[in-house]
Protein backbone atom coordinates (compact mmCIF):
# COMPACT_ATOMS: atom_id res chain seq x y z
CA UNK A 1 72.19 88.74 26.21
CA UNK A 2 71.28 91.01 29.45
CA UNK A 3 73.27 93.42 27.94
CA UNK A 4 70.76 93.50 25.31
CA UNK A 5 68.04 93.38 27.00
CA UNK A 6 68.88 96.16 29.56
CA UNK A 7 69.82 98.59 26.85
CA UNK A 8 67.32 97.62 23.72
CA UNK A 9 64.01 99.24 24.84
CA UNK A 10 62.30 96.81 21.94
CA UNK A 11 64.04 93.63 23.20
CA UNK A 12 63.21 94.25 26.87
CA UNK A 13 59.68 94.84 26.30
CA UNK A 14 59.74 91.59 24.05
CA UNK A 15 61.78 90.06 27.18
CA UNK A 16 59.17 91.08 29.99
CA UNK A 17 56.07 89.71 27.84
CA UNK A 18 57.44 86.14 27.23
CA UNK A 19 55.89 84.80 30.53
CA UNK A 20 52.28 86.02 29.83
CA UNK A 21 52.45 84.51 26.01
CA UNK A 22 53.75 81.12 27.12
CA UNK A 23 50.78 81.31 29.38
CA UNK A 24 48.46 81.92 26.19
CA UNK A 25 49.44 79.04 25.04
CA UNK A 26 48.14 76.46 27.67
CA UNK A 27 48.60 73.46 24.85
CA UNK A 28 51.56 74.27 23.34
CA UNK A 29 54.24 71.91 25.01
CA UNK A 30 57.73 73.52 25.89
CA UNK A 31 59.10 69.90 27.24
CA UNK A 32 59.70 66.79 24.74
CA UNK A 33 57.70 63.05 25.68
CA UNK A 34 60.18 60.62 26.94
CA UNK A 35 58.98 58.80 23.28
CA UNK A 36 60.47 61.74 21.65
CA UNK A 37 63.80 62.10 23.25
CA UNK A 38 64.65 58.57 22.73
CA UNK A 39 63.89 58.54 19.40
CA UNK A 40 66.37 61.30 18.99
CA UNK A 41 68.86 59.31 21.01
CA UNK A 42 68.25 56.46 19.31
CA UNK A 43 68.92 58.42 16.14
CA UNK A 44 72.23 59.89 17.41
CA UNK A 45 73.42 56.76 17.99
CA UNK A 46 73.05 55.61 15.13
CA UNK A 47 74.17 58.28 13.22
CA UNK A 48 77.28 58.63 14.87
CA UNK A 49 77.95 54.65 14.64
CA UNK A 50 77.44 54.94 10.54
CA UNK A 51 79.78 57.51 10.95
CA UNK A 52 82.62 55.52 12.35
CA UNK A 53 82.38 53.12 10.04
């Protein structure tokens, strides 16, 4: 992926503006609630235990 970045001119230009639009978008949440990662656990687990069955 630096690769890419170092020799697309489009891609690093896309690459050197993420910081600046995460910061226009003060509400937008980039980590999951503690509610929401257990309710994927809690999924997983049960998935996978239908699955052995």
């Amino acid at each position: 992926m630096a690769n890419q970045i170092e020799e697309n001119p489009e891609m690093r230009e896309m690459f050197d503006c993420s910081p600046a639009r995460k910061v226009q978008l003060p509400k937008a949440r980039f980590n999951p609630s503690n509610a929401a990662l257990n309710n994927i656990l809690q999924y997983s687990t049960k998935t996978a235990f239908e699955a052995s069955l």
